[in-house]
PDB file of N, CA and C in Angstrom:
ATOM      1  N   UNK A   1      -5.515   0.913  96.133  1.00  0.00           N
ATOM      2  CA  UNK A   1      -4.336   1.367  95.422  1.00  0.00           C
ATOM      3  C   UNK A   1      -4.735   1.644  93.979  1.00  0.00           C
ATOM      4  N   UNK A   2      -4.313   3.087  93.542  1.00  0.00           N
ATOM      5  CA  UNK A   2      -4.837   3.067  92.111  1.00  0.00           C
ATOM      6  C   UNK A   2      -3.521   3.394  91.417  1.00  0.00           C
ATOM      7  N   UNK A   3      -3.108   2.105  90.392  1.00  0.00           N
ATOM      8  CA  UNK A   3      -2.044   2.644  89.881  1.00  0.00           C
ATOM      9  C   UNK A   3      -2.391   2.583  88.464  1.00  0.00           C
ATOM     10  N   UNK A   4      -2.316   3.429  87.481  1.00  0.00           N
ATOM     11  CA  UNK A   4      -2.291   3.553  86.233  1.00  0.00           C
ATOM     12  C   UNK A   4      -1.037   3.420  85.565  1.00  0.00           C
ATOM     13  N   UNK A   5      -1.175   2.019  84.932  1.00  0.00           N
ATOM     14  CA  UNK A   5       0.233   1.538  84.215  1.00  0.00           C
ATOM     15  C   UNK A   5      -0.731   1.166  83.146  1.00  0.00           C
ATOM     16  N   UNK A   6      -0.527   1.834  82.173  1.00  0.00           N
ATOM     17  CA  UNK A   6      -0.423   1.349  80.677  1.00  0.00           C
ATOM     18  C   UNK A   6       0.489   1.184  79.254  1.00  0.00           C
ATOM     19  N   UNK A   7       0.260   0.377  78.944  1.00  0.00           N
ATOM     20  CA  UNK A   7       1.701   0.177  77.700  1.00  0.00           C
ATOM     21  C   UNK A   7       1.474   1.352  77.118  1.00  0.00           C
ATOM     22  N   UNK A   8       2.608   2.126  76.480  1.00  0.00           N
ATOM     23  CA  UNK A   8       2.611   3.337  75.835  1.00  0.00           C
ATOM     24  C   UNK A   8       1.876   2.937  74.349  1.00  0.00           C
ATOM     25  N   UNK A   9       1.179   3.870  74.034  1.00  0.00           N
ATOM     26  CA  UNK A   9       0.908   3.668  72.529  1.00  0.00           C
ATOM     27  C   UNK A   9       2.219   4.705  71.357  1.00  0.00           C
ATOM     28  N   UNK A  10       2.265   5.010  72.254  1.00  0.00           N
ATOM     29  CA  UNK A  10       3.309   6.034  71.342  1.00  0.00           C
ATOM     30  C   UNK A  10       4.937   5.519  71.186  1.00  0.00           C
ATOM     31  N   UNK A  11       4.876   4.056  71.534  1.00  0.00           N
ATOM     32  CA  UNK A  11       6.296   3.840  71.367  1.00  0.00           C
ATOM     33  C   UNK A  11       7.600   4.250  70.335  1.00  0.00           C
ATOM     34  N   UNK A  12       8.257   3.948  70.715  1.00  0.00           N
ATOM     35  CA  UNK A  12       9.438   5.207  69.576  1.00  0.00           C
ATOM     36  C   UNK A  12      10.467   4.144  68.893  1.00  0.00           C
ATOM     37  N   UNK A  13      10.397   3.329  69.275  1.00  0.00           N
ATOM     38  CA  UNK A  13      10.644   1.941  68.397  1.00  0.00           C
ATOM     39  C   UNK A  13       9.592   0.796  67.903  1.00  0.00           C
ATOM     40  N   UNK A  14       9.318   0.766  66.222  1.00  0.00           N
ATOM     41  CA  UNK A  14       8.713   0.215  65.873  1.00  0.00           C
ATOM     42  C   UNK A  14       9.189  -1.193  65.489  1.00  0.00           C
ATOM     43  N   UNK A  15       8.169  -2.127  65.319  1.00  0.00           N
ATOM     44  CA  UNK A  15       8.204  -3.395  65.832  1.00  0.00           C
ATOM     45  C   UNK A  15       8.713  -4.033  64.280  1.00  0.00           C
ATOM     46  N   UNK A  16       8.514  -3.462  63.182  1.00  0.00           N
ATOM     47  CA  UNK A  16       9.251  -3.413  61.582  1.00  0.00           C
ATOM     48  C   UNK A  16      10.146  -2.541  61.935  1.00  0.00           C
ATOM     49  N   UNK A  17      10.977  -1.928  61.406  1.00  0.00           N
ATOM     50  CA  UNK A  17      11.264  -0.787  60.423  1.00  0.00           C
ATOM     51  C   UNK A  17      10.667  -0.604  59.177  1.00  0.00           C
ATOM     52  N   UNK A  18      10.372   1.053  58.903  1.00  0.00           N
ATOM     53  CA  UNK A  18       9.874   1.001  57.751  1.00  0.00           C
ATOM     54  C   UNK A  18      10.251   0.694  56.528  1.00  0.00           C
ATOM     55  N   UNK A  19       9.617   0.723  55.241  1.00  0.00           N
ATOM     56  CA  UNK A  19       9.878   0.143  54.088  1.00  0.00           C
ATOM     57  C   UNK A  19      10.917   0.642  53.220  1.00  0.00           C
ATOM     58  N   UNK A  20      11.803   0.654  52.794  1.00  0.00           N
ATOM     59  CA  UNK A  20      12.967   1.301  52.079  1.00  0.00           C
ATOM     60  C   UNK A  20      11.714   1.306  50.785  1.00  0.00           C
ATOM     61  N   UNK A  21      12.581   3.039  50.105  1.00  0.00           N
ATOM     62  CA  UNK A  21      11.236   2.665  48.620  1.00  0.00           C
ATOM     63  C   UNK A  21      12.578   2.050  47.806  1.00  0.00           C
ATOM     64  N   UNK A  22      11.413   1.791  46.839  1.00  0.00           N
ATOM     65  CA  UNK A  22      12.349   0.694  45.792  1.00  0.00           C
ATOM     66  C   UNK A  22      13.685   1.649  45.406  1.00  0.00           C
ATOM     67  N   UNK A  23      13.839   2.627  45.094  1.00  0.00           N
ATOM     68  CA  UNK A  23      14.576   3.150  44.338  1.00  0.00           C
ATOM     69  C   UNK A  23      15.859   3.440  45.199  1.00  0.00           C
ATOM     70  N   UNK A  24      16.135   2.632  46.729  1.00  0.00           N
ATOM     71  CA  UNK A  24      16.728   2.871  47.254  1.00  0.00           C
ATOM     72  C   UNK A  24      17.683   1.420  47.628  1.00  0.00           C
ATOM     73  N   UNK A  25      17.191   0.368  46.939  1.00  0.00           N
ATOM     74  CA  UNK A  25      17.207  -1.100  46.892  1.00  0.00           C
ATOM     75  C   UNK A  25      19.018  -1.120  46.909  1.00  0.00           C
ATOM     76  N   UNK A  26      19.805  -1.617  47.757  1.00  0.00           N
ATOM     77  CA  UNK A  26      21.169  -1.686  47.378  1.00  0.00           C
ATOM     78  C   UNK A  26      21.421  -3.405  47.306  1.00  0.00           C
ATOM     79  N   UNK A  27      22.628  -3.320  46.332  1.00  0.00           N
ATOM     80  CA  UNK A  27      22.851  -4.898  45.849  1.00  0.00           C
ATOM     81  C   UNK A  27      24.334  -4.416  46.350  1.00  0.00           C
ATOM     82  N   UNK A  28      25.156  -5.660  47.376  1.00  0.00           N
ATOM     83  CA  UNK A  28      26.468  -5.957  47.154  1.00  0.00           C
ATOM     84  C   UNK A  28      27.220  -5.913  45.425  1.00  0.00           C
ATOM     85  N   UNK A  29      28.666  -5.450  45.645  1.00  0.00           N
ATOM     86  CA  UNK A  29      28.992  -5.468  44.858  1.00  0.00           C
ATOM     87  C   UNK A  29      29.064  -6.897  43.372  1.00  0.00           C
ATOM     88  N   UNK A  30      29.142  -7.997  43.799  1.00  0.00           N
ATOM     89  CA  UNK A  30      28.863  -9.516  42.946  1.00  0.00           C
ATOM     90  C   UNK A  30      27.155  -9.084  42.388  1.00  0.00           C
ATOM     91  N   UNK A  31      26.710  -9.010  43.306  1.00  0.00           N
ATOM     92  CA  UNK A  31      25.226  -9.298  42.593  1.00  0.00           C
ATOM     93  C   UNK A  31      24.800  -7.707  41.510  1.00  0.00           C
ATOM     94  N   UNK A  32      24.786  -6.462  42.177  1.00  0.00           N
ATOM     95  CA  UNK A  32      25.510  -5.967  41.350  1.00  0.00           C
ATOM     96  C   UNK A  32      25.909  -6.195  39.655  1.00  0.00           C
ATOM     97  N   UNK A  33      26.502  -6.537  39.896  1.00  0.00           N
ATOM     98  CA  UNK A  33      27.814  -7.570  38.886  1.00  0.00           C
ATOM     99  C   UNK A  33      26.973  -8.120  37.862  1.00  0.00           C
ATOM    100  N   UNK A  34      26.338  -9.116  38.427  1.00  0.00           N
ATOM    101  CA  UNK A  34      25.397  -9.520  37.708  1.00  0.00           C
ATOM    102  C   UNK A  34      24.349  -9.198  37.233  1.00  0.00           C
ATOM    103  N   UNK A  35      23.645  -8.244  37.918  1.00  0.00           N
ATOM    104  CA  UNK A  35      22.757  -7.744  37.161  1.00  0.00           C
ATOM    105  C   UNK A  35      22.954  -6.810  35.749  1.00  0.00           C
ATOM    106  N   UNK A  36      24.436  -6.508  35.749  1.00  0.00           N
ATOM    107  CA  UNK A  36      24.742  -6.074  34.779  1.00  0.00           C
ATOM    108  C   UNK A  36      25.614  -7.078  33.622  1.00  0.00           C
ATOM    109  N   UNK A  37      25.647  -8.254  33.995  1.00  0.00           N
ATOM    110  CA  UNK A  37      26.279  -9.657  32.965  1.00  0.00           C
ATOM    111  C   UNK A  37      27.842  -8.915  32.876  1.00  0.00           C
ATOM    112  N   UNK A  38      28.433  -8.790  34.141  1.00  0.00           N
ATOM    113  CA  UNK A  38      29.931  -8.741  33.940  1.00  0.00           C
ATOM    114  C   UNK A  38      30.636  -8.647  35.095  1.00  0.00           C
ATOM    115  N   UNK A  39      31.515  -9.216  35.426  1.00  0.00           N
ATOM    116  CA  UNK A  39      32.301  -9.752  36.466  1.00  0.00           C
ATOM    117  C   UNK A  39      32.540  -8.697  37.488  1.00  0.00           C
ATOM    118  N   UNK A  40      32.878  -9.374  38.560  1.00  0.00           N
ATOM    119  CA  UNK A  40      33.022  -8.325  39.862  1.00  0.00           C
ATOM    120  C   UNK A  40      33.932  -7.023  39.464  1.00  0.00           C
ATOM    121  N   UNK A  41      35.298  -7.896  38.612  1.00  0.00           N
ATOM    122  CA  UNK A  41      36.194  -6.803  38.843  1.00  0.00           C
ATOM    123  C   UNK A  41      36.105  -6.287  37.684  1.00  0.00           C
ATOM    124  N   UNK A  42      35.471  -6.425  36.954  1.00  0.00           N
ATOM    125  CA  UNK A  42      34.799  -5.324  35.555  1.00  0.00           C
ATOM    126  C   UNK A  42      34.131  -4.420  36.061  1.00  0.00           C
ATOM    127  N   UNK A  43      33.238  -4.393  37.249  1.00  0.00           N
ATOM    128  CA  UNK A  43      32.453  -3.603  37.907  1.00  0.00           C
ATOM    129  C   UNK A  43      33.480  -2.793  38.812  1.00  0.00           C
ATOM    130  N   UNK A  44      35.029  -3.705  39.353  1.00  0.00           N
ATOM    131  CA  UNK A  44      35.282  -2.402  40.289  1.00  0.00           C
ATOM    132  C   UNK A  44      36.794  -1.095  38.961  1.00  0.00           C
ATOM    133  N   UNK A  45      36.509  -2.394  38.097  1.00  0.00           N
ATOM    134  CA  UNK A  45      37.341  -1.574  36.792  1.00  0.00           C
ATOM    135  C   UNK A  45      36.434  -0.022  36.451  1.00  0.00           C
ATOM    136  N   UNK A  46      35.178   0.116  36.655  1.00  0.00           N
ATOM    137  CA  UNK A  46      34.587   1.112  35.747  1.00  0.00           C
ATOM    138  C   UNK A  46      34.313   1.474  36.795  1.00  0.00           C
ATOM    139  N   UNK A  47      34.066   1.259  38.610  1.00  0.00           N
ATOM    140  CA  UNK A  47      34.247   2.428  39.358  1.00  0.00           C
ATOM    141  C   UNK A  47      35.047   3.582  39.318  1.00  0.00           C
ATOM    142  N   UNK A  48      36.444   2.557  39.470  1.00  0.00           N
ATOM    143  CA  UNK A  48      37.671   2.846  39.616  1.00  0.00           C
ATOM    144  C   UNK A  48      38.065   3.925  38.396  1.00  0.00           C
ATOM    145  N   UNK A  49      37.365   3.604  36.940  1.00  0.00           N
ATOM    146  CA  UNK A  49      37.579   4.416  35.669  1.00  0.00           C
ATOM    147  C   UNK A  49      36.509   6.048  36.070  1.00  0.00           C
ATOM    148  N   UNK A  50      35.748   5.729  36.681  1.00  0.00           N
ATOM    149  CA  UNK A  50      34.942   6.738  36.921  1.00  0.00           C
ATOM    150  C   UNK A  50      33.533   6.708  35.837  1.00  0.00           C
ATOM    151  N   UNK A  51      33.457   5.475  35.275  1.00  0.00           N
ATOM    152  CA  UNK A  51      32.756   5.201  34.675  1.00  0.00           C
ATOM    153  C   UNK A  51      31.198   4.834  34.645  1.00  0.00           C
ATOM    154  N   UNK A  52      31.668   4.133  36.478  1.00  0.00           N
ATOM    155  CA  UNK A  52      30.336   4.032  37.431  1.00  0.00           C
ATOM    156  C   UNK A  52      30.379   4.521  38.322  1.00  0.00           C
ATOM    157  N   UNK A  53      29.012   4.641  39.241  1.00  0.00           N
ATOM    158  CA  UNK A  53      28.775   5.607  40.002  1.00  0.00           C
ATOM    159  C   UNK A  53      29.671   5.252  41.167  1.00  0.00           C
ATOM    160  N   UNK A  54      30.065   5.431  42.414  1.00  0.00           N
ATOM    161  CA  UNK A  54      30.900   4.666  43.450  1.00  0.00           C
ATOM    162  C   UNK A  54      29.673   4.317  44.679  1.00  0.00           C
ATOM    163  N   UNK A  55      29.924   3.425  44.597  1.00  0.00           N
ATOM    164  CA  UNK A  55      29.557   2.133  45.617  1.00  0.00           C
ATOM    165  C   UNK A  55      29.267   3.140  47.108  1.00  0.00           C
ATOM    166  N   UNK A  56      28.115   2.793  47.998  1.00  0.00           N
ATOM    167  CA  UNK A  56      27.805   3.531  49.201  1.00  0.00           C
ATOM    168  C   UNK A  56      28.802   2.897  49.976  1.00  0.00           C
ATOM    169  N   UNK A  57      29.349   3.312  51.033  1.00  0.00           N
ATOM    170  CA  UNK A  57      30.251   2.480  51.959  1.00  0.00           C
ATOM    171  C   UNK A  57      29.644   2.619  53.712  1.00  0.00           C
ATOM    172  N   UNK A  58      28.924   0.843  53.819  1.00  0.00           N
ATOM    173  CA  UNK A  58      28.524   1.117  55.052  1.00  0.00           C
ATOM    174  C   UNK A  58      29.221   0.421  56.160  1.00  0.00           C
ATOM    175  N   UNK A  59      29.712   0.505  56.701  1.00  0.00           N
ATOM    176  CA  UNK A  59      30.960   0.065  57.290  1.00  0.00           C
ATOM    177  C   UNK A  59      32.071  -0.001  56.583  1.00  0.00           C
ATOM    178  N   UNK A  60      32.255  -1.711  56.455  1.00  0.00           N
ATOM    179  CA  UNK A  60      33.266  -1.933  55.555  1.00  0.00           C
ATOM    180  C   UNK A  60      32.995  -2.794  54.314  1.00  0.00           C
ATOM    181  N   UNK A  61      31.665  -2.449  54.392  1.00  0.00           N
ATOM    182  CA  UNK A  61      30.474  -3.163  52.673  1.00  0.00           C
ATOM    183  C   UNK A  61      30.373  -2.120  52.152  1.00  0.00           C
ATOM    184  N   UNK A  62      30.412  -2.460  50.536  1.00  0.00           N
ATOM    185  CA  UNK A  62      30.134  -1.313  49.272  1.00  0.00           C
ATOM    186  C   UNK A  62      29.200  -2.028  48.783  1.00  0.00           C
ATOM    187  N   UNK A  63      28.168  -1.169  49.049  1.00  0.00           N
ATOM    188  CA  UNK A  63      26.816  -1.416  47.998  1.00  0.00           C
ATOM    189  C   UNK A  63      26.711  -0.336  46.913  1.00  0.00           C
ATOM    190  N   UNK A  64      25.508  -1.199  46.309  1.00  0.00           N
ATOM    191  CA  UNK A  64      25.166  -0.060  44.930  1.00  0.00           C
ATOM    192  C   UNK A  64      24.081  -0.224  44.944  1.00  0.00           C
ATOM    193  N   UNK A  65      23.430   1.088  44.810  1.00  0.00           N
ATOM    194  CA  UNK A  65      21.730   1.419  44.574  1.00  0.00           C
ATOM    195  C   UNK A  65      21.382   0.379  42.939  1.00  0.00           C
ATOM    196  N   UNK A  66      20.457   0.781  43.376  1.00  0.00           N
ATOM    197  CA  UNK A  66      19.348  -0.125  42.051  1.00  0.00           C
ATOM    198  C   UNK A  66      19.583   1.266  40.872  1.00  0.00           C
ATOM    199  N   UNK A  67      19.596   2.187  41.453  1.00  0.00           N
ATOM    200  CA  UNK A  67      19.094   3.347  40.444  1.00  0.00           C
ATOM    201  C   UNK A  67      20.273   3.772  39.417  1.00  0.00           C
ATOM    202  N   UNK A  68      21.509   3.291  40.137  1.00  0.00           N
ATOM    203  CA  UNK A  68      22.973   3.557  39.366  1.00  0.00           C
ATOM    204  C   UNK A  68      22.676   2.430  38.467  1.00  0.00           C
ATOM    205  N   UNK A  69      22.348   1.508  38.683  1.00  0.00           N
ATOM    206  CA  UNK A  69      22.437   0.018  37.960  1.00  0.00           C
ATOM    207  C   UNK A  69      21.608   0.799  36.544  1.00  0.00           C
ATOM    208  N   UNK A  70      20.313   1.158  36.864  1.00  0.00           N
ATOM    209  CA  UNK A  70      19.288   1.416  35.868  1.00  0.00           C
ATOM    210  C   UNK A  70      20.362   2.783  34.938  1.00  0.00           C
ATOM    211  N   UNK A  71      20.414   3.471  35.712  1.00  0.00           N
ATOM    212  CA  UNK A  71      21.125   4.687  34.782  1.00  0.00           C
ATOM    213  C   UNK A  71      21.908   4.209  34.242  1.00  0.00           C
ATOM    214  N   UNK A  72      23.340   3.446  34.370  1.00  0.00           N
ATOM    215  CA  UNK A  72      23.960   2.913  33.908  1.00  0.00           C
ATOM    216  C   UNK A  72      24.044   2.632  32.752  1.00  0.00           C
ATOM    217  N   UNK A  73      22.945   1.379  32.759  1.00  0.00           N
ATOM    218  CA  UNK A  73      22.368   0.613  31.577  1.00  0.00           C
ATOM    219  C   UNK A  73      21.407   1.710  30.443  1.00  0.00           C
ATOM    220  N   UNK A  74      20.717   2.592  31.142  1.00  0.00           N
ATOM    221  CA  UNK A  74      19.977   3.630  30.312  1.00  0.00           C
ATOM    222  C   UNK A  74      21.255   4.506  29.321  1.00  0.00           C
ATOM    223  N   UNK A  75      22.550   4.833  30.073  1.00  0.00           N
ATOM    224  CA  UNK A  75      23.327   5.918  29.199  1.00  0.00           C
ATOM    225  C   UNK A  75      23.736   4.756  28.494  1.00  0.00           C
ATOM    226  N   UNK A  76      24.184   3.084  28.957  1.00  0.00           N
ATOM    227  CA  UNK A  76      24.379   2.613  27.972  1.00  0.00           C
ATOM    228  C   UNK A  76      23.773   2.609  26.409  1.00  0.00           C
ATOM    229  N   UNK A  77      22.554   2.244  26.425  1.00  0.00           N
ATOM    230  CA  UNK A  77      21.540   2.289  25.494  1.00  0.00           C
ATOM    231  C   UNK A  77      21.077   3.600  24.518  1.00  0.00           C
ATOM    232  N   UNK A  78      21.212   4.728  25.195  1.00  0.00           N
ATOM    233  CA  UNK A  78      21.089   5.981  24.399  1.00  0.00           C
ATOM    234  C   UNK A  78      22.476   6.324  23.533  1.00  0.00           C
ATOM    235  N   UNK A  79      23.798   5.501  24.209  1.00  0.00           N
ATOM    236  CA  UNK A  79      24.959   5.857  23.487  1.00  0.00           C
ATOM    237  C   UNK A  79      24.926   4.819  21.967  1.00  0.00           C
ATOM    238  N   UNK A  80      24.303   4.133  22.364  1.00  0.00           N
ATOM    239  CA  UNK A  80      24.036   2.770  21.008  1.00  0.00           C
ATOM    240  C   UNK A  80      22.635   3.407  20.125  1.00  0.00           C
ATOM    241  N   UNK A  81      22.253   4.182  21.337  1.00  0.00           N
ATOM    242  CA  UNK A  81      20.925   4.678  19.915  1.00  0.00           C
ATOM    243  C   UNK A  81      19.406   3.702  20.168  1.00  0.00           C
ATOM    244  N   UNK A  82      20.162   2.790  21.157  1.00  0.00           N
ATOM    245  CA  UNK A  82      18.615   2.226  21.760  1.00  0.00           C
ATOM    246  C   UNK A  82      17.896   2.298  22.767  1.00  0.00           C
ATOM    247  N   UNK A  83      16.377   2.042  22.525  1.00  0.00           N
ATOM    248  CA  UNK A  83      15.348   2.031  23.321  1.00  0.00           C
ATOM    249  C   UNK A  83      14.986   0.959  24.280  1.00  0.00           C
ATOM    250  N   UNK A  84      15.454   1.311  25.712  1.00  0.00           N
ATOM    251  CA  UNK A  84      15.677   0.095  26.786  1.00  0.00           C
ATOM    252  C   UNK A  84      14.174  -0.486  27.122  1.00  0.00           C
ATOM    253  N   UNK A  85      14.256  -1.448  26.935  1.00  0.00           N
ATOM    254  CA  UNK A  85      12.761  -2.043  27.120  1.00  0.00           C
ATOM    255  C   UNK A  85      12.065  -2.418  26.192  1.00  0.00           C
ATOM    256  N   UNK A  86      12.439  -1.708  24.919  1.00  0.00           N
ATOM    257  CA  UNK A  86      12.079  -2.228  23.453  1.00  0.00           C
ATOM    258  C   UNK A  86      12.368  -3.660  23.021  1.00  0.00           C
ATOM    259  N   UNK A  87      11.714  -4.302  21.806  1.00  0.00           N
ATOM    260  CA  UNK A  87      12.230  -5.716  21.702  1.00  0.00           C
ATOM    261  C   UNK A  87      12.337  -5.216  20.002  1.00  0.00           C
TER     262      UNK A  87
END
């Protein structure tokens, strides 16, 4: 009997998923929050103002990229006239 059974190498589900790149990093809305030193609903105040970017909605969770966080804080700093990262 010759039967040729071999495990596929080409499987189509990988045994990780691949790596999200950083710039795609989402934080719940609290943490979020904090990374910017101001309360949840200060954060959903300046959605809501249009002030921040709006939250991804994956189901029935609102996340926020890393990259809104950074911009954020960057237009903050150019509106004050400062250099983010400077001491």
């Amino acid at each position: 009997m010759n039967v040729t059974s071999s495990p596929s190498t080409s499987d189509p589900s990988p045994a990780h998923p691949p790596a999200m790149p950083e710039n795609c990093e989402l934080f719940t809305l609290p943490r979020a929050a904090a990374q910017l030193s101001i309360s949840k609903r200060t954060l959903e105040r300046l959605i809501a103002g249009g002030v921040f970017p709006p939250p991804l909605k994956i189901g029935r969770s609102s996340r926020v990229l890393r990259t809104d966080i950074t911009s954020y804080l960057d237009q903050l700093c150019r509106e004050r006239g400062d250099q983010r990262g400077s001491s």
